[in-house]
C-alpha atoms as a PDB file:
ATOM      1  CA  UNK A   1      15.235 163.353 190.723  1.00  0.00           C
ATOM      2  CA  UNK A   2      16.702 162.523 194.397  1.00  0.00           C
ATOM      3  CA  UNK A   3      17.445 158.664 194.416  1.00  0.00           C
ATOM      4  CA  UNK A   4      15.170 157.272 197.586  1.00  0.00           C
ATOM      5  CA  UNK A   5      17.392 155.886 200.358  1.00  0.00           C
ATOM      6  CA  UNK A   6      16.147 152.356 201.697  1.00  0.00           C
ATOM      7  CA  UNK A   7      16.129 151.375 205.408  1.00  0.00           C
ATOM      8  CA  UNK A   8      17.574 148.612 206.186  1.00  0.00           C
ATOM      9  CA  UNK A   9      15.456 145.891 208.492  1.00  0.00           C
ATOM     10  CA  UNK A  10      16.617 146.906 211.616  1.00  0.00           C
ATOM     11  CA  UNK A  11      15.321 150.346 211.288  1.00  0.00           C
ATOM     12  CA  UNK A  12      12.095 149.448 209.964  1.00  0.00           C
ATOM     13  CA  UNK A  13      11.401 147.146 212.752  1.00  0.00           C
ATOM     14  CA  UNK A  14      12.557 150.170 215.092  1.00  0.00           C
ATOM     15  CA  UNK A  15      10.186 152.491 213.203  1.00  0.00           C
ATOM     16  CA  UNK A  16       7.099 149.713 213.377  1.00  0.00           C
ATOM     17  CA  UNK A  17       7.609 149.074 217.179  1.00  0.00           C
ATOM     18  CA  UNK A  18       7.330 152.635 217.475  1.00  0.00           C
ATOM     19  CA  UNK A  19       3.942 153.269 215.839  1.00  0.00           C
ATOM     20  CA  UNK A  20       2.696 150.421 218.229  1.00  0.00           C
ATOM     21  CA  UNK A  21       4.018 152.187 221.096  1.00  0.00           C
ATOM     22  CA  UNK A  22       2.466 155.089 219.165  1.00  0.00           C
ATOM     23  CA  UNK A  23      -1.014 153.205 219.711  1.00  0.00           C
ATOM     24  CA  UNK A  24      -0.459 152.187 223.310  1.00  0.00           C
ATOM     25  CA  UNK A  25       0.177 156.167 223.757  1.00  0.00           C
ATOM     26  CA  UNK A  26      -2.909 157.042 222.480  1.00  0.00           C
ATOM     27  CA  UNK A  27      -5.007 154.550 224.285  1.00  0.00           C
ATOM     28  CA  UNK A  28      -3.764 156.031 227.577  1.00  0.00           C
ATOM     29  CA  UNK A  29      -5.118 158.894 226.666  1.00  0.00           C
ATOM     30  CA  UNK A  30      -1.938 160.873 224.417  1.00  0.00           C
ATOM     31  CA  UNK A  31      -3.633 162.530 221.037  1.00  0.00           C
ATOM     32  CA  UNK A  32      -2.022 160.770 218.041  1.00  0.00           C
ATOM     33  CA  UNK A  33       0.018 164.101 218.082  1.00  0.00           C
ATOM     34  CA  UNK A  34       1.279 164.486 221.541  1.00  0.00           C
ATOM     35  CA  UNK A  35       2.350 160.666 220.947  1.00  0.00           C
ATOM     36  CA  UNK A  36       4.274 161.444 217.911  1.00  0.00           C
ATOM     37  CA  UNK A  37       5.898 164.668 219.606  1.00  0.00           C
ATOM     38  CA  UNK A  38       6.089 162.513 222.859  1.00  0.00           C
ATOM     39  CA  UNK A  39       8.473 159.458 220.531  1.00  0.00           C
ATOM     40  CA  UNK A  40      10.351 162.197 218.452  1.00  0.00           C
ATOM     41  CA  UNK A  41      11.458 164.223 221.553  1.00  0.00           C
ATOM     42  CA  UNK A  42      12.819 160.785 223.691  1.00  0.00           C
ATOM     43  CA  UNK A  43      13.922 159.075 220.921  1.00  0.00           C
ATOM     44  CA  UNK A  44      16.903 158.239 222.426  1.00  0.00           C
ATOM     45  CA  UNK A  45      15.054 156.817 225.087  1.00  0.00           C
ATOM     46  CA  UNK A  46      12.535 154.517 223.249  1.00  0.00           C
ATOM     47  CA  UNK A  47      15.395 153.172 221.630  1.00  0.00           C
ATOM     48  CA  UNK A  48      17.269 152.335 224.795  1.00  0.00           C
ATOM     49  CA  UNK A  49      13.750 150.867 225.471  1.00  0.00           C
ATOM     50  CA  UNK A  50      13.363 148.751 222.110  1.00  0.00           C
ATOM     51  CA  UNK A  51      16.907 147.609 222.243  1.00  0.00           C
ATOM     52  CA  UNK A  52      16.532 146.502 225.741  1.00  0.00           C
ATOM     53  CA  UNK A  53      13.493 144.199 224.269  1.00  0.00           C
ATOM     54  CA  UNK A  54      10.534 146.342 226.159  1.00  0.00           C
ATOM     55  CA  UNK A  55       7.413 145.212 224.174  1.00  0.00           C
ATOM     56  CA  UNK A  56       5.570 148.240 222.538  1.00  0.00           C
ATOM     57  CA  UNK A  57       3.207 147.993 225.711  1.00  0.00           C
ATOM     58  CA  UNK A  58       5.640 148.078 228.334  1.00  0.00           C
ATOM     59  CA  UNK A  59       7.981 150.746 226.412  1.00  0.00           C
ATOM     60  CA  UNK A  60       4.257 152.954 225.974  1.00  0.00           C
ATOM     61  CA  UNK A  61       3.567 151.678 229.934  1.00  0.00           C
ATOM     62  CA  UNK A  62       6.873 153.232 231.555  1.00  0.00           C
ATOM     63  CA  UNK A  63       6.387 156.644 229.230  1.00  0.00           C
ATOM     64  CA  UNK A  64       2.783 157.366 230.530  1.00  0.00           C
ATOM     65  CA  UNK A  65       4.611 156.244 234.419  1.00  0.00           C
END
Protein backbone atom coordinates (compact mmCIF):
# COMPACT_ATOMS: atom_id res chain seq x y z
CA UNK A 1 0.00 0.00 0.00
CA UNK A 2 1.33 3.57 -1.36
CA UNK A 3 2.30 5.64 1.83
CA UNK A 4 -0.04 9.04 1.52
CA UNK A 5 2.12 12.15 1.05
CA UNK A 6 1.03 15.15 3.42
CA UNK A 7 0.88 18.81 2.29
CA UNK A 8 2.45 20.95 4.10
CA UNK A 9 0.39 24.33 5.34
CA UNK A 10 1.33 26.45 2.74
CA UNK A 11 -0.16 24.33 0.11
CA UNK A 12 -3.25 23.65 1.83
CA UNK A 13 -3.94 27.23 2.35
CA UNK A 14 -3.10 27.62 -1.53
CA UNK A 15 -5.51 24.76 -2.31
CA UNK A 16 -8.42 26.35 0.19
CA UNK A 17 -8.07 29.92 -1.32
CA UNK A 18 -8.58 28.28 -4.46
CA UNK A 19 -11.91 26.52 -3.86
CA UNK A 20 -13.10 30.04 -2.62
CA UNK A 21 -12.04 31.55 -5.73
CA UNK A 22 -13.67 28.35 -7.04
CA UNK A 23 -17.05 29.78 -5.46
CA UNK A 24 -16.61 33.38 -6.55
CA UNK A 25 -16.25 31.65 -10.20
CA UNK A 26 -19.31 30.07 -10.02
CA UNK A 27 -21.34 32.90 -8.70
CA UNK A 28 -20.36 34.92 -11.79
CA UNK A 29 -21.84 32.61 -13.62
CA UNK A 30 -18.68 29.69 -14.36
CA UNK A 31 -20.30 25.92 -13.84
CA UNK A 32 -18.43 24.34 -10.89
CA UNK A 33 -16.61 22.62 -13.89
CA UNK A 34 -15.55 25.36 -16.15
CA UNK A 35 -14.22 26.90 -12.69
CA UNK A 36 -12.19 23.94 -11.89
CA UNK A 37 -10.86 23.68 -15.64
CA UNK A 38 -10.70 27.58 -15.56
CA UNK A 39 -8.02 27.25 -11.93
CA UNK A 40 -6.21 24.06 -13.30
CA UNK A 41 -5.39 25.62 -16.74
CA UNK A 42 -3.93 29.27 -15.07
CA UNK A 43 -2.58 27.84 -12.25
CA UNK A 44 0.37 29.59 -12.57
CA UNK A 45 -1.53 32.58 -12.63
CA UNK A 46 -3.80 32.22 -9.52
CA UNK A 47 -0.79 31.59 -7.75
CA UNK A 48 0.97 34.74 -8.86
CA UNK A 49 -2.48 36.06 -7.70
CA UNK A 50 -2.56 34.33 -4.11
CA UNK A 51 1.03 35.08 -3.49
CA UNK A 52 0.55 38.63 -4.38
CA UNK A 53 -2.26 38.58 -1.41
CA UNK A 54 -5.44 39.01 -3.99
CA UNK A 55 -8.38 37.89 -1.73
CA UNK A 56 -10.32 34.88 -3.28
CA UNK A 57 -12.82 37.68 -4.56
CA UNK A 58 -10.54 39.88 -6.22
CA UNK A 59 -8.27 36.86 -7.64
CA UNK A 60 -12.10 35.28 -8.98
CA UNK A 61 -12.91 39.30 -9.94
CA UNK A 62 -9.79 39.88 -12.37
CA UNK A 63 -10.36 36.10 -13.99
CA UNK A 64 -14.07 36.78 -15.00
CA UNK A 65 -12.37 40.69 -16.25
Amino acid sequence: MAKKEELDEETLAFIQWCIEVEGFLVAGGATVKEAQDHIEEESDWFSDQYCDGLTPEEAAKEALA
